[in-house]
N, C-alpha and C. Protein backbone atom coordinates (compact mmCIF):
# COMPACT_ATOMS: atom_id res chain seq x y z
N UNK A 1 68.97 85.82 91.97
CA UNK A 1 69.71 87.05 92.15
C UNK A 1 70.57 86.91 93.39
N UNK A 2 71.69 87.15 93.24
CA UNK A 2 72.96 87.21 94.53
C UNK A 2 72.55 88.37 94.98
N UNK A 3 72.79 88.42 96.04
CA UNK A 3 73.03 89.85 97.13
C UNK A 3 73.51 89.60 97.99
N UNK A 4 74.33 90.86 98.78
CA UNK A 4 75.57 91.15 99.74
C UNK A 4 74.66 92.06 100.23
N UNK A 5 74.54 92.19 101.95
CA UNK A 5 74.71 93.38 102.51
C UNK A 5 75.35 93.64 103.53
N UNK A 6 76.17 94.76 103.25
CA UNK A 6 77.15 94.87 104.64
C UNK A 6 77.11 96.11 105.57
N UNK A 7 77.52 96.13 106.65
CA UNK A 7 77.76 97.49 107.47
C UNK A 7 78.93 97.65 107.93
N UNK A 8 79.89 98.91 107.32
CA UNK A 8 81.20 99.20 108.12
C UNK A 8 81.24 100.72 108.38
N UNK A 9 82.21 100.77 109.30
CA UNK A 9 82.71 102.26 109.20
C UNK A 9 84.13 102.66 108.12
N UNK A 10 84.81 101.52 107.67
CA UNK A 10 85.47 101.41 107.04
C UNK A 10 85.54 101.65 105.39
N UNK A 11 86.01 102.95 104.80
CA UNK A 11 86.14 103.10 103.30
C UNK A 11 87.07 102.01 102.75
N UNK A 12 87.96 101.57 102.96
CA UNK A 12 89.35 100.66 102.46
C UNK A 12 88.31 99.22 102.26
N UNK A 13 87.51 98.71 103.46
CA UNK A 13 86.86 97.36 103.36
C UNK A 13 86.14 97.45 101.95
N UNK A 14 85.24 98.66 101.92
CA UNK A 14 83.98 98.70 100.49
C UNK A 14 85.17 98.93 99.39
N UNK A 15 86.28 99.98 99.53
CA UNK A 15 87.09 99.97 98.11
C UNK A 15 87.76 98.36 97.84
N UNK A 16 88.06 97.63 98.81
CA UNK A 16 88.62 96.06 98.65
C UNK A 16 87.66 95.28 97.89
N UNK A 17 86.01 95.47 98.38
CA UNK A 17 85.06 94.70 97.95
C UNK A 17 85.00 94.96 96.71
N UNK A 18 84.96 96.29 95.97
CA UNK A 18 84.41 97.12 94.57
C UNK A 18 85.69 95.97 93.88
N UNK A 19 86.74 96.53 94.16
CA UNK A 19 88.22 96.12 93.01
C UNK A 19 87.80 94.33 92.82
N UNK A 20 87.31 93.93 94.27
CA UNK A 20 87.11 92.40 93.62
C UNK A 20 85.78 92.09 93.11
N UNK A 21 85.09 92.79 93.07
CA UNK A 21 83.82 92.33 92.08
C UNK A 21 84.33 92.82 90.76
N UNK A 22 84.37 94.15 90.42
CA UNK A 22 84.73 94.86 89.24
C UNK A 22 86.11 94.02 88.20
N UNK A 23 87.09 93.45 89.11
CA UNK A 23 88.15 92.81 88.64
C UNK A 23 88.67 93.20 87.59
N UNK A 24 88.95 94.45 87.32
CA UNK A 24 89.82 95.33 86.45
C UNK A 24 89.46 95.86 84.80
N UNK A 25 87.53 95.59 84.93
CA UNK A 25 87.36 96.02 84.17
C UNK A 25 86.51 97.35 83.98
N UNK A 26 86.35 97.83 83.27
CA UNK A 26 85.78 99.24 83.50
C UNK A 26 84.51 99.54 84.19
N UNK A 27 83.90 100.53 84.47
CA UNK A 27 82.77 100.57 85.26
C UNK A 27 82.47 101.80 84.93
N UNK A 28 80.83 102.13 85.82
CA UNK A 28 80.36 103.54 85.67
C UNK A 28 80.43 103.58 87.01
N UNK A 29 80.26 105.07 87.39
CA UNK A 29 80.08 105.44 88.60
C UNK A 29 78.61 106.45 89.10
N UNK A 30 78.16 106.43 89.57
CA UNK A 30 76.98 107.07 89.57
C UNK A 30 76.34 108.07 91.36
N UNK A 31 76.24 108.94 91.35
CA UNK A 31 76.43 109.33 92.38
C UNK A 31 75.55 110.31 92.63
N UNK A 32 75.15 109.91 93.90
CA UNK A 32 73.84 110.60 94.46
C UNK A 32 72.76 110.86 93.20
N UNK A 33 71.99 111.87 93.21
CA UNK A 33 71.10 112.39 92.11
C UNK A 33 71.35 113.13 90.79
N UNK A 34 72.80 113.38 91.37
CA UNK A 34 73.83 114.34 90.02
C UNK A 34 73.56 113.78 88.80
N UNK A 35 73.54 112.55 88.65
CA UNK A 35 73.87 111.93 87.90
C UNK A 35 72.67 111.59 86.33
N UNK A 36 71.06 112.09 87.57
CA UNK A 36 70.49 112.24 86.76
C UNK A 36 70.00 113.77 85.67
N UNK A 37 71.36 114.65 85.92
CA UNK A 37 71.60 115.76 85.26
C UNK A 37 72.61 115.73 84.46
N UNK A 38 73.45 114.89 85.14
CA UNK A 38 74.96 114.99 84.53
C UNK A 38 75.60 113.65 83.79
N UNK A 39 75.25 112.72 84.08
CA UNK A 39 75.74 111.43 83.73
C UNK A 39 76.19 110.53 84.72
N UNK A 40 76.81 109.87 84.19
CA UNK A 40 77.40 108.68 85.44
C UNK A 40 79.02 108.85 84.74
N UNK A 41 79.86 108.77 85.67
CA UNK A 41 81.64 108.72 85.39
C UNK A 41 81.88 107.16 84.85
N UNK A 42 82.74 107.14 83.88
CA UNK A 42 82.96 105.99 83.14
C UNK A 42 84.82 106.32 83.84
N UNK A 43 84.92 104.92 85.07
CA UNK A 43 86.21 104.68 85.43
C UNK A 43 86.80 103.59 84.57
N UNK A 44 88.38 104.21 84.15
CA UNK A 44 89.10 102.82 83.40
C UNK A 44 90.18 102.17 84.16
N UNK A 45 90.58 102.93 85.11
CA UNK A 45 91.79 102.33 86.02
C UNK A 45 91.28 101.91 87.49
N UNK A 46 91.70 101.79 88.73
CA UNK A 46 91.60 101.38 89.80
C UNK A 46 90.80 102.32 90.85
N UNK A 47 89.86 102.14 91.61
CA UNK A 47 89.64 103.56 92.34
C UNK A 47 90.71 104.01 93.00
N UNK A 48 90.61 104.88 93.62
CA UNK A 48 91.13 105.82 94.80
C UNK A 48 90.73 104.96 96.10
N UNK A 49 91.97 105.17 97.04
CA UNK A 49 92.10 104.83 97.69
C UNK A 49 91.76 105.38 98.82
N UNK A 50 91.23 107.08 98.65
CA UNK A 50 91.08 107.85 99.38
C UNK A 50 89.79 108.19 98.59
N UNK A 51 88.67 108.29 99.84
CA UNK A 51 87.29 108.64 99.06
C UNK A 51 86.70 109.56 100.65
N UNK A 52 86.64 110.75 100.34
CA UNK A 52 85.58 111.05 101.74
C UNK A 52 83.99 111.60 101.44
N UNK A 53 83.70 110.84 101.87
CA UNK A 53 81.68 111.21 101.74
C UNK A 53 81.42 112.48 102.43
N UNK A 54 82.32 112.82 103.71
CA UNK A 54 81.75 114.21 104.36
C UNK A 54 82.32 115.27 103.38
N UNK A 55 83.72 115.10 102.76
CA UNK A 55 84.45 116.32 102.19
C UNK A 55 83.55 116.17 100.86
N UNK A 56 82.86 115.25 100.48
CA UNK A 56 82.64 115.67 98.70
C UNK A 56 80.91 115.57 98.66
N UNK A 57 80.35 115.92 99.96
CA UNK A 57 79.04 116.12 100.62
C UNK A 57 78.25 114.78 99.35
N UNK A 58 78.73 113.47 99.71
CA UNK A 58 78.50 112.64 98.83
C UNK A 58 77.30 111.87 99.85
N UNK A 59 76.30 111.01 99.29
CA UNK A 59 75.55 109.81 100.55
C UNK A 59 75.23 108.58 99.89
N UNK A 60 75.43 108.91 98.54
CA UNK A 60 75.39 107.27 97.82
C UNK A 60 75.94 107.16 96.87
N UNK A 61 76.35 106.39 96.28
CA UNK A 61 77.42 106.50 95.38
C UNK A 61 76.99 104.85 94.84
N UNK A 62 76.32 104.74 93.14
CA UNK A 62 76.82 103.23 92.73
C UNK A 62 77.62 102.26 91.47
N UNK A 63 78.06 101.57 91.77
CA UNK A 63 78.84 101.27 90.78
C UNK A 63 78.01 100.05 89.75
N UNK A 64 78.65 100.24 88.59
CA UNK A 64 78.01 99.21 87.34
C UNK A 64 78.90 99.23 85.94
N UNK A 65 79.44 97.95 86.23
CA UNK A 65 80.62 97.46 85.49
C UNK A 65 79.80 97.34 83.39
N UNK A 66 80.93 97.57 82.71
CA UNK A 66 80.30 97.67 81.89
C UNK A 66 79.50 96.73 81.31
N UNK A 67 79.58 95.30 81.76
CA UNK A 67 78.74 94.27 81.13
C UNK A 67 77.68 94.34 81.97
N UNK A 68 77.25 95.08 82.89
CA UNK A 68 75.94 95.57 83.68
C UNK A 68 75.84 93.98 84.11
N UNK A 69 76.30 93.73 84.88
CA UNK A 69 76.04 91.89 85.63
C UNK A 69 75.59 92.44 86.89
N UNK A 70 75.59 93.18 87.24
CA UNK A 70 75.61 93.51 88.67
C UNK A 70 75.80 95.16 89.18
N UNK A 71 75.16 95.40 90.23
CA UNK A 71 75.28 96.88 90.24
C UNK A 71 76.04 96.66 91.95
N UNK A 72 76.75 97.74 92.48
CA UNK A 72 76.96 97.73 93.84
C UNK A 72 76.61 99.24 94.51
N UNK A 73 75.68 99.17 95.26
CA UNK A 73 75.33 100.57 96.12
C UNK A 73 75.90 101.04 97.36
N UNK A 74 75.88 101.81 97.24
CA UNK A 74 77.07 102.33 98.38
C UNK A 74 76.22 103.33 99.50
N UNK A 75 75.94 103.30 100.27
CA UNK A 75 75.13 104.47 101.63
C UNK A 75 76.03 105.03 102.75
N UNK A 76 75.98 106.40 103.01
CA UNK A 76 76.82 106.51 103.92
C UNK A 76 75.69 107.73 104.96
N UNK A 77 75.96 107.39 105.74
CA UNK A 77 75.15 107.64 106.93
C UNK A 77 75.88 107.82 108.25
N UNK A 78 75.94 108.87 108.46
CA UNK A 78 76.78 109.23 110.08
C UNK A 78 77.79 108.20 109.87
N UNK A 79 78.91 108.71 109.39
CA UNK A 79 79.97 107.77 109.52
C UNK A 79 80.34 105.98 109.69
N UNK A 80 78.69 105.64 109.24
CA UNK A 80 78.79 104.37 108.78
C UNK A 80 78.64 104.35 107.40
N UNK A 81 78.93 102.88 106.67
CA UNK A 81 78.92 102.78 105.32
C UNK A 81 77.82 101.50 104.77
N UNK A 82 76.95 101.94 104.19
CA UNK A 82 76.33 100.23 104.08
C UNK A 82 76.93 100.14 102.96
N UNK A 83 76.96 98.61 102.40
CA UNK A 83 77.00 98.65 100.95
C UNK A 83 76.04 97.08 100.42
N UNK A 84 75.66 97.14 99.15
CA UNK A 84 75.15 95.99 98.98
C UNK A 84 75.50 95.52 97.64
N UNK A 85 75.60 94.42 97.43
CA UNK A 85 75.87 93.74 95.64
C UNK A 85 74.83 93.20 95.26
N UNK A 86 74.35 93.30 94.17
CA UNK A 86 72.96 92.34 93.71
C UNK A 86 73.25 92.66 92.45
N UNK A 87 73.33 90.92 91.84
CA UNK A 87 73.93 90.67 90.14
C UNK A 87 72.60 91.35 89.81
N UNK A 88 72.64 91.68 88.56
CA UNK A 88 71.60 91.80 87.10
C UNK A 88 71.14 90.56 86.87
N UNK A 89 70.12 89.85 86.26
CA UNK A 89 70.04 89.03 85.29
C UNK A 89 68.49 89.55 84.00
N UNK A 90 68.77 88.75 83.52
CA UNK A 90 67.13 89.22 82.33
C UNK A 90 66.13 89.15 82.75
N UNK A 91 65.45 88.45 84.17
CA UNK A 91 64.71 88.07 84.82
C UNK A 91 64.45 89.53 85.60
N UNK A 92 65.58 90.26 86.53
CA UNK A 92 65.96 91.13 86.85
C UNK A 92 64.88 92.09 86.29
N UNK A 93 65.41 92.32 85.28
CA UNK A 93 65.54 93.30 84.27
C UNK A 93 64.22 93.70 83.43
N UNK A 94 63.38 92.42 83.38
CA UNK A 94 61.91 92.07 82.91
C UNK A 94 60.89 92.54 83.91
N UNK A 95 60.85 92.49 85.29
CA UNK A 95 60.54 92.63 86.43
C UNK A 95 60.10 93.71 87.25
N UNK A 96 61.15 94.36 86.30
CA UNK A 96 61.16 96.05 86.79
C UNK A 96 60.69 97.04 85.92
């Protein structure tokens, strides 16, 4: 299993990271606990370039492309951002 973990204060660095893992194909979006009421957002174009965690009272946010290879989690915490990548595999997936 690959994994990334990073720490920024920077939204633009994690939106740079997402566009190059994802590489222009569709994804879900999944966010905070909503999601286990509401669903997860199925994105088909590019994110936003503009994302604020304080204005959309957001604290995690994760992404999972549709061939599910990999998920990316997103944490935001007092104006820092963690984020981490860790592929899928069947092994993964058996495990849990």
């Amino acid at each position: 299993m690959a994994r990334v973990k990073e720490n920024t204060f920077d939204y633009q660095e994690v939106a740079n990271f997402i566009r190059a893992k994802v590489h222009k194909q569709p994804y879900y979006v999944f966010i905070d606990e909503e999601w286990k009421y509401f669903g997860a957002y199925r994105v088909l174009d590019d994110l936003s370039d503009i994302y604020r965690f304080d204005d959309l009272v957001s604290d995690e946010i994760r992404i999972v492309p549709d061939d599910v290879s990999f998920h990316i989690q997103i944490d935001y915490d007092f104006d820092e951002i963690t984020y981490e990548y860790k592929t899928i595999t069947r092994s993964n997936i058996d495990t849990q």
